[in-house]
C-alpha atoms as a PDB file:
ATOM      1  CA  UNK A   1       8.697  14.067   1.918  1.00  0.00           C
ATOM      2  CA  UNK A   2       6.550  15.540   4.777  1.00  0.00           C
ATOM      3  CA  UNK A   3       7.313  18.767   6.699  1.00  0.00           C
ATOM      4  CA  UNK A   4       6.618  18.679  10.362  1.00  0.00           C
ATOM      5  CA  UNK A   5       6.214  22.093  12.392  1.00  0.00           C
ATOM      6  CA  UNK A   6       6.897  20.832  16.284  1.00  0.00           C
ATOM      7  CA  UNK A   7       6.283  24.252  17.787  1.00  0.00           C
ATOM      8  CA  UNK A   8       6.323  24.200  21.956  1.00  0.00           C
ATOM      9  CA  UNK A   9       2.772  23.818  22.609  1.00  0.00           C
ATOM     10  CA  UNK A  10       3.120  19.942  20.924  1.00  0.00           C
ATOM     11  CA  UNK A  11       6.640  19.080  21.797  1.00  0.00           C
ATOM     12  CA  UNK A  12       5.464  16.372  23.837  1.00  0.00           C
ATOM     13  CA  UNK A  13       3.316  15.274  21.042  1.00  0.00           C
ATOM     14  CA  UNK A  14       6.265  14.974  18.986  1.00  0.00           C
ATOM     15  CA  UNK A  15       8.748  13.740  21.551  1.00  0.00           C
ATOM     16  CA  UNK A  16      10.156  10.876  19.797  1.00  0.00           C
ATOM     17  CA  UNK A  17      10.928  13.164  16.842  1.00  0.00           C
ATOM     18  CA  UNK A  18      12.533  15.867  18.801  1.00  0.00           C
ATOM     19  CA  UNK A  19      15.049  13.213  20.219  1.00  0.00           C
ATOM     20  CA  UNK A  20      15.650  12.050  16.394  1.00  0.00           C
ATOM     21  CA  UNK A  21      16.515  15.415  15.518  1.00  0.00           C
ATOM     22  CA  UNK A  22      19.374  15.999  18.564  1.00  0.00           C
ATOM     23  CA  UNK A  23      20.878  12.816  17.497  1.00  0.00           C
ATOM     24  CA  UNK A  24      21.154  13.732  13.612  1.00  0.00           C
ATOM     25  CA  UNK A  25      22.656  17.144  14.802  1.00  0.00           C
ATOM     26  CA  UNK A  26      25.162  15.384  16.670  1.00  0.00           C
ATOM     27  CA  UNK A  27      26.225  13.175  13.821  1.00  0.00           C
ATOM     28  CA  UNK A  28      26.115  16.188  11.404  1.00  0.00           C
ATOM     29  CA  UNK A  29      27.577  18.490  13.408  1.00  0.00           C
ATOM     30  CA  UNK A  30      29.609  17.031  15.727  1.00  0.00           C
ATOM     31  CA  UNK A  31      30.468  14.024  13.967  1.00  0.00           C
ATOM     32  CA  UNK A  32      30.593  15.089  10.068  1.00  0.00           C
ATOM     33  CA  UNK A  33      31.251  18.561   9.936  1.00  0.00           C
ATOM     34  CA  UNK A  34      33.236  18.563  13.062  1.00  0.00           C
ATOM     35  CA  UNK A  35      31.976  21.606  14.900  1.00  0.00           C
ATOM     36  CA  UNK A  36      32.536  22.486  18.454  1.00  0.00           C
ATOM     37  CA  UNK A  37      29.261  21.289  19.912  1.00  0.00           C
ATOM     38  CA  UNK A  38      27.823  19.534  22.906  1.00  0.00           C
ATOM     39  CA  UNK A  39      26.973  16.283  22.383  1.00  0.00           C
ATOM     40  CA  UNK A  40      25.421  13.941  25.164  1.00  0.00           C
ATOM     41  CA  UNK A  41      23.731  10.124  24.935  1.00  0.00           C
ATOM     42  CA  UNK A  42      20.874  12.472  23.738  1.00  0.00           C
ATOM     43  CA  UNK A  43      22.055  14.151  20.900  1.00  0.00           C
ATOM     44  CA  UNK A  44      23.343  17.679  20.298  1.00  0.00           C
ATOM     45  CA  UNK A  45      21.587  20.861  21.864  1.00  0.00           C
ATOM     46  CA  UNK A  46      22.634  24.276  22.948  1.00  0.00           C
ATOM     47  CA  UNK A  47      21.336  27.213  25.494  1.00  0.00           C
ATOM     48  CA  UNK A  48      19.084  27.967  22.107  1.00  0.00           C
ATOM     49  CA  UNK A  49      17.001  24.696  22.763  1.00  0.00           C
ATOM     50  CA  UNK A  50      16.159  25.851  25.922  1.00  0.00           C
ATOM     51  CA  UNK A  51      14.060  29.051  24.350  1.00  0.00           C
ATOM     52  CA  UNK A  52      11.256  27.046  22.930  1.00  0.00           C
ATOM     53  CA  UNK A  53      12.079  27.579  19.305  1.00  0.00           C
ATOM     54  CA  UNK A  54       9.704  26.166  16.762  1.00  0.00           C
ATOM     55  CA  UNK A  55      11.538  23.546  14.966  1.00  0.00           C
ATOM     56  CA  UNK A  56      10.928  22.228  11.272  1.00  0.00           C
ATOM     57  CA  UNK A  57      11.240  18.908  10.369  1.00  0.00           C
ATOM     58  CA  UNK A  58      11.374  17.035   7.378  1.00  0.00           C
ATOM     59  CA  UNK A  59      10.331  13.067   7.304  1.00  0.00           C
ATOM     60  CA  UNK A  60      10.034  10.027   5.348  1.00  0.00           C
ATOM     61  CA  UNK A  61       8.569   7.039   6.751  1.00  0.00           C
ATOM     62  CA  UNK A  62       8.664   8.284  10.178  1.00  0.00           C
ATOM     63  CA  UNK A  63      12.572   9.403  10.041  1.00  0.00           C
ATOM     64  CA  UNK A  64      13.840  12.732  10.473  1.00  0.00           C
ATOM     65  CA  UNK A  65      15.955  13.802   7.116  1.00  0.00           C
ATOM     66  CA  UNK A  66      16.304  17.203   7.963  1.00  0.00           C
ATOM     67  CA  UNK A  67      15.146  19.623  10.650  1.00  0.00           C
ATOM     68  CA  UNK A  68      16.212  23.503  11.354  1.00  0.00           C
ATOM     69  CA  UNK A  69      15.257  25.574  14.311  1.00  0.00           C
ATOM     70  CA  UNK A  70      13.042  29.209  14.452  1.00  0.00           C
ATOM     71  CA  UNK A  71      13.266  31.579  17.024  1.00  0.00           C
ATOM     72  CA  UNK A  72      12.444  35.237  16.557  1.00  0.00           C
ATOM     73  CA  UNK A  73      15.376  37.683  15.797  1.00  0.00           C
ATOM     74  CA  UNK A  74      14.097  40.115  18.160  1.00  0.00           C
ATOM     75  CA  UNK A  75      16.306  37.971  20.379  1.00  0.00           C
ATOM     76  CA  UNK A  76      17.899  36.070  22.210  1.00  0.00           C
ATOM     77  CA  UNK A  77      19.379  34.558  19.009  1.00  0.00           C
ATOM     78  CA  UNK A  78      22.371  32.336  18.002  1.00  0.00           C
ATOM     79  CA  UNK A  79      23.947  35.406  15.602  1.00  0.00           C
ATOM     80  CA  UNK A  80      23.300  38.463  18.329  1.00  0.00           C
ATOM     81  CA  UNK A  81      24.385  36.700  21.253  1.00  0.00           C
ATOM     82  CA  UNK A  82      26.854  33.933  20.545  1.00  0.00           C
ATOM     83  CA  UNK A  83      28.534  35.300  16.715  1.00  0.00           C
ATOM     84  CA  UNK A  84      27.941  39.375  16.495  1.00  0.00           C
ATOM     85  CA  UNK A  85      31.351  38.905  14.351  1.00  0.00           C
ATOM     86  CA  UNK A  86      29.730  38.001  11.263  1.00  0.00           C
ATOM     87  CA  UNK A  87      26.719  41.221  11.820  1.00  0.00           C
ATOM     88  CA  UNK A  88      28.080  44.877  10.047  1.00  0.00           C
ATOM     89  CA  UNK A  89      29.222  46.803  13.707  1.00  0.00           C
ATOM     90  CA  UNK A  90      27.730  43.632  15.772  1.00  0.00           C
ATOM     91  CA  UNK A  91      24.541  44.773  15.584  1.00  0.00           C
ATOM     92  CA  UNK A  92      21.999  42.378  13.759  1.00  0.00           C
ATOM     93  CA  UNK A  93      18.742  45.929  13.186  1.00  0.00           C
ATOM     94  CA  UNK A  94      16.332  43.028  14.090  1.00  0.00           C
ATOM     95  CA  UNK A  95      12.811  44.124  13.962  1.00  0.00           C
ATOM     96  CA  UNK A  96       9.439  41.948  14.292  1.00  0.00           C
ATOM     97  CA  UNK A  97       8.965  40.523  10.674  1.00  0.00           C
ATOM     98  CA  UNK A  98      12.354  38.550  11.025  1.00  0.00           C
ATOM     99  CA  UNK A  99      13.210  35.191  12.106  1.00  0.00           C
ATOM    100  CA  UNK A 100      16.449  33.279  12.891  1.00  0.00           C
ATOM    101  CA  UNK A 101      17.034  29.681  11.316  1.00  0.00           C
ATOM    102  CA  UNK A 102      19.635  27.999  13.273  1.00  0.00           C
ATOM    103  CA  UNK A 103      20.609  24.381  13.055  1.00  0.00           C
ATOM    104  CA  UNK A 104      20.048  23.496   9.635  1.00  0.00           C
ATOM    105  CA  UNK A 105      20.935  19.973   8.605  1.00  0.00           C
ATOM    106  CA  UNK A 106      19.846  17.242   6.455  1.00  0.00           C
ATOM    107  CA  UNK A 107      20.885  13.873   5.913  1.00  0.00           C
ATOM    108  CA  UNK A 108      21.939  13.526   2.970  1.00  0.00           C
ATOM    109  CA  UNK A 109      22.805   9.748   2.984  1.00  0.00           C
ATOM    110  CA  UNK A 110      18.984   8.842   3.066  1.00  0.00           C
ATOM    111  CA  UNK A 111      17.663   7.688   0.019  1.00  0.00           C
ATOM    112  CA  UNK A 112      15.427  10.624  -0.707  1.00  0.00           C
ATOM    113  CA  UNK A 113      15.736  11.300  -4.356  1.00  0.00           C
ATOM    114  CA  UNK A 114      17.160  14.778  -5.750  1.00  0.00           C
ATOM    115  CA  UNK A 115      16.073  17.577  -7.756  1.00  0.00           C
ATOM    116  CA  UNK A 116      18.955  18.674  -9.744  1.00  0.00           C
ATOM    117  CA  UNK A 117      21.599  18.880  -8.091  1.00  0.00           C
ATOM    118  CA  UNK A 118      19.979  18.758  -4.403  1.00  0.00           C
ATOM    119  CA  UNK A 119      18.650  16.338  -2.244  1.00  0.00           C
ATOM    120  CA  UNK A 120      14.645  16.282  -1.962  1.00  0.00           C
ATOM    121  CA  UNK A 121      15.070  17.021   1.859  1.00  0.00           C
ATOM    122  CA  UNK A 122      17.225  20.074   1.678  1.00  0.00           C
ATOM    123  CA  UNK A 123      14.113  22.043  -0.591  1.00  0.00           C
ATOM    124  CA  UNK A 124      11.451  20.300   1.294  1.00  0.00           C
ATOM    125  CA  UNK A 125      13.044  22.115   4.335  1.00  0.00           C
ATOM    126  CA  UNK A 126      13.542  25.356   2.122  1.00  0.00           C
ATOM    127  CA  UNK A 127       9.912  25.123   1.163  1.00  0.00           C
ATOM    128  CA  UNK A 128       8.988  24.873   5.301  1.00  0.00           C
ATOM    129  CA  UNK A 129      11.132  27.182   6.468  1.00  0.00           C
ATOM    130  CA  UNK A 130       9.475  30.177   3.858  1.00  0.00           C
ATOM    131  CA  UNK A 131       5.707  28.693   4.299  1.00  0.00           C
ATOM    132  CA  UNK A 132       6.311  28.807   7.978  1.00  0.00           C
ATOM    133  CA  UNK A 133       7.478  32.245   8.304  1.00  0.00           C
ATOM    134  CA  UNK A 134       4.765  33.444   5.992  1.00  0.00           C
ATOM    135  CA  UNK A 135       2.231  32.065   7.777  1.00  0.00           C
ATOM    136  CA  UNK A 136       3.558  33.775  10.817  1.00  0.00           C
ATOM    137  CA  UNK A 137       4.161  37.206  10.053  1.00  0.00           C
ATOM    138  CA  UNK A 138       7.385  36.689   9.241  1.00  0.00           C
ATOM    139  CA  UNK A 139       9.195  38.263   5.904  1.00  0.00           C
ATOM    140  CA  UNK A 140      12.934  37.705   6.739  1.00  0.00           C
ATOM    141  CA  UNK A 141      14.839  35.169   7.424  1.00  0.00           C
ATOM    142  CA  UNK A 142      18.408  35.571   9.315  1.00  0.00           C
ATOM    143  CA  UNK A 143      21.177  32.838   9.746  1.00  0.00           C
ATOM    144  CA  UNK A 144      24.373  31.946  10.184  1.00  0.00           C
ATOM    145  CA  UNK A 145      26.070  29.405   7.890  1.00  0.00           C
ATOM    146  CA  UNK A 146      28.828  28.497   5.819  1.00  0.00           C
ATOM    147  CA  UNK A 147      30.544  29.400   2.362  1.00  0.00           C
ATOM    148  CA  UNK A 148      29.419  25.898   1.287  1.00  0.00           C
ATOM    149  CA  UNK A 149      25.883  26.324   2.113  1.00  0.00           C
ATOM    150  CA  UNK A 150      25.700  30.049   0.583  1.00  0.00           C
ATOM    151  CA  UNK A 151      26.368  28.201  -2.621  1.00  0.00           C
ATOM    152  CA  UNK A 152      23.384  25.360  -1.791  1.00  0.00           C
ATOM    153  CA  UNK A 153      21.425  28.294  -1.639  1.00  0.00           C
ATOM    154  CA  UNK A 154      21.988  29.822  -4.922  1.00  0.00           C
ATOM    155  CA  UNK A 155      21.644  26.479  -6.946  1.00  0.00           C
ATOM    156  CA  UNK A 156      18.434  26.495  -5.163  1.00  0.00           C
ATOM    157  CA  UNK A 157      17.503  29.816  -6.256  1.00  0.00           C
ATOM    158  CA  UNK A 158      16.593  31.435  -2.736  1.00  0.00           C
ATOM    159  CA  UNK A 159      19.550  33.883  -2.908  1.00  0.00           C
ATOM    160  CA  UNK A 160      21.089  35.094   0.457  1.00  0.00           C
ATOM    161  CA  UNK A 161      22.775  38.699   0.812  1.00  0.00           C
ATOM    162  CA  UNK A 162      25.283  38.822   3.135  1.00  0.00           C
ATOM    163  CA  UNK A 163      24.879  40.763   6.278  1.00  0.00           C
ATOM    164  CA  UNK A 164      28.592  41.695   6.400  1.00  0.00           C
ATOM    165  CA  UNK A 165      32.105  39.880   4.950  1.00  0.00           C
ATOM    166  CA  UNK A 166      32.422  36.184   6.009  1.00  0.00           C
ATOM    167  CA  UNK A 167      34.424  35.694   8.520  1.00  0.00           C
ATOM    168  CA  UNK A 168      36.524  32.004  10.539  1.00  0.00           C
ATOM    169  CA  UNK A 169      34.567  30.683  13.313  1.00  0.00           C
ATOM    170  CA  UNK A 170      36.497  27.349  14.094  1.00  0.00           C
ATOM    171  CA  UNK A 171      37.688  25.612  11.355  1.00  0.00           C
ATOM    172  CA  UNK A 172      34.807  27.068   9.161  1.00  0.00           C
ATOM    173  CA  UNK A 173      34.394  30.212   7.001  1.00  0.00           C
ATOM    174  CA  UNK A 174      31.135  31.508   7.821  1.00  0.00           C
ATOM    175  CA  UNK A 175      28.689  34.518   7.046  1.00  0.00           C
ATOM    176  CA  UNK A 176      25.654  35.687   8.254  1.00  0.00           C
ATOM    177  CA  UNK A 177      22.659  36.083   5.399  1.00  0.00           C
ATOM    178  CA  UNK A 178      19.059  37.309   5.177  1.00  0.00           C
ATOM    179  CA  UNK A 179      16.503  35.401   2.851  1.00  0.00           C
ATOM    180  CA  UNK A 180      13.041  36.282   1.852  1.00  0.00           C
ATOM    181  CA  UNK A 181      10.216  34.606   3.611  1.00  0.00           C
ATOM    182  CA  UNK A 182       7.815  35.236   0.276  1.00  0.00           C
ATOM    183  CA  UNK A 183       5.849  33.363  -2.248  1.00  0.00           C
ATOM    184  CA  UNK A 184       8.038  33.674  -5.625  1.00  0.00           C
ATOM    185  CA  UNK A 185      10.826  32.082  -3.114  1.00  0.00           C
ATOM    186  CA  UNK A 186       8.779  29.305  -2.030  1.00  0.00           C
ATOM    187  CA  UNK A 187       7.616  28.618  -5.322  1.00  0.00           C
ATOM    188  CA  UNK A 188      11.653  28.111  -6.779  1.00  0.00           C
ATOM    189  CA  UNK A 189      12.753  25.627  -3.740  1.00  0.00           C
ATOM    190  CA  UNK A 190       9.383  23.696  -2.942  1.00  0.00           C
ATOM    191  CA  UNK A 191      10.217  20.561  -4.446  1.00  0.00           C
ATOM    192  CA  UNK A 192       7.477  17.980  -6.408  1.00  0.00           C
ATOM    193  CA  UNK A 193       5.434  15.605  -3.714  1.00  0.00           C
ATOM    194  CA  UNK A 194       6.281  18.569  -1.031  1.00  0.00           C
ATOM    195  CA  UNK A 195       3.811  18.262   1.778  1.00  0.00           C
ATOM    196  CA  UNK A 196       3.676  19.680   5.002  1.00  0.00           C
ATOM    197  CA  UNK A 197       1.556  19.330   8.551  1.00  0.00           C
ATOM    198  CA  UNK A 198      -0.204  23.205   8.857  1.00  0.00           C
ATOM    199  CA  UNK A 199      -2.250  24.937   7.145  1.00  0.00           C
ATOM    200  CA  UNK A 200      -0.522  27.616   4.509  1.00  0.00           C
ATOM    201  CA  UNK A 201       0.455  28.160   0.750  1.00  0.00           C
ATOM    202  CA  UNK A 202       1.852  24.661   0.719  1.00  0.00           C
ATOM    203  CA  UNK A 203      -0.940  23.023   2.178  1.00  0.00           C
ATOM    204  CA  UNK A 204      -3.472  24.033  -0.087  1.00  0.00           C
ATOM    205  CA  UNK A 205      -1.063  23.755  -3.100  1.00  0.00           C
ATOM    206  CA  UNK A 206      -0.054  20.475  -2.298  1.00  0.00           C
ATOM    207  CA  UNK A 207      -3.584  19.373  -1.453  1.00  0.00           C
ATOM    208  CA  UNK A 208      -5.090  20.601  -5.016  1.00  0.00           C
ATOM    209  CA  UNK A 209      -2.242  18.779  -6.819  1.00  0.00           C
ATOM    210  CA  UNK A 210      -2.763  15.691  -5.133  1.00  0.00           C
END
């Protein structure tokens, strides 16, 4: 499983993955979970897309399994600006060591193997998400998810405390979180064979038990 950081300055690099990832977001989102999203020929995107978020990407074989999407808290961001019902008074206290993940998904149908009880590309993209934001400056990570997920989490031993009480956006329960962006975290999700395309913890970890 290889992690893939397609931050602006090589989006056109990574074009052909970029359009992967809209079109698994569609099918997860729009398709599976049933959200109310935009979907196009292209895939599904938002107003977020059009911030230049760094995205994260898990792949095997050249496929995108998984892929979430960064943008600093400090804002604009999807839990400020579009769902300030699941933040304590609205108000998310963002400050400059915390991120926003937005638009996690993973495939789950792929034949990826598991760890446990979780699919190989839903760590992988734990593991990226934490090395990322470490090797950014980042100690805090922000989202907005579901009751489902909150439990993904736990098994996975990156434990999220809620920002306020969950609350029904559409036909979902959902509830804002923060997770740390440290090492003992990324040591408890990053699954065996994880390897990702920057330089951080990961890389040299995965490079001296290769």
């Amino acid at each position: 499983m290889q992690i893939t950081v397609v931050s602006p300055d090589v989006y056109e690099k990574h074009f052909g993955l970029l359009r992967h990832m809209h079109r698994l977001r569609a099918e997860v989102f729009g398709s599976r979970l049933g959200w109310e999203v935009t979907t196009t020929g292209d895939g599904e995107r938002d107003e977020y897309d059009d911030l230049r978020p760094t995205y994260i990407l898990a792949t095997k074989s050249g496929t995108v399994c998984g892929s979430a999407r960064l943008l600093p808290a400090t804002g604009p961001t999807m839990l400020q600006d579009t769902f300030p019902q699941l933040l304590e008074e609205g108000d998310l206290k963002a400050h400059a060591g915390m991120i926003e993940s937005s638009r996690f998904c993973v495939d789950t149908s792929l034949e990826a193997g598991r760890e446990g009880h979780l699919h190989l590309a839903t760590l992988a993209m734990f593991a990226g998400i934490i090395e990322w934001s470490m090797a950014n400056g980042y100690n805090e990570i922000v989202t907005a998810t579901d009751l489902r997920f909150e439990r993904i989490l736990k098994r996975a031993g990156w434990l999220m405390t809620r920002l306020a009480d969950p609350a029904p956006i559409g036909n979902t329960m959902a509830v804002a979180g923060s997770l740390p962006a440290d090492a003992a975290s990324f040591e408890r999700v990053r699954p065996a064979g994880y390897r990702c395309s920057f330089f951080g913890i990961g890389a040299a970890s995965a490079r001296s038990a290769a």
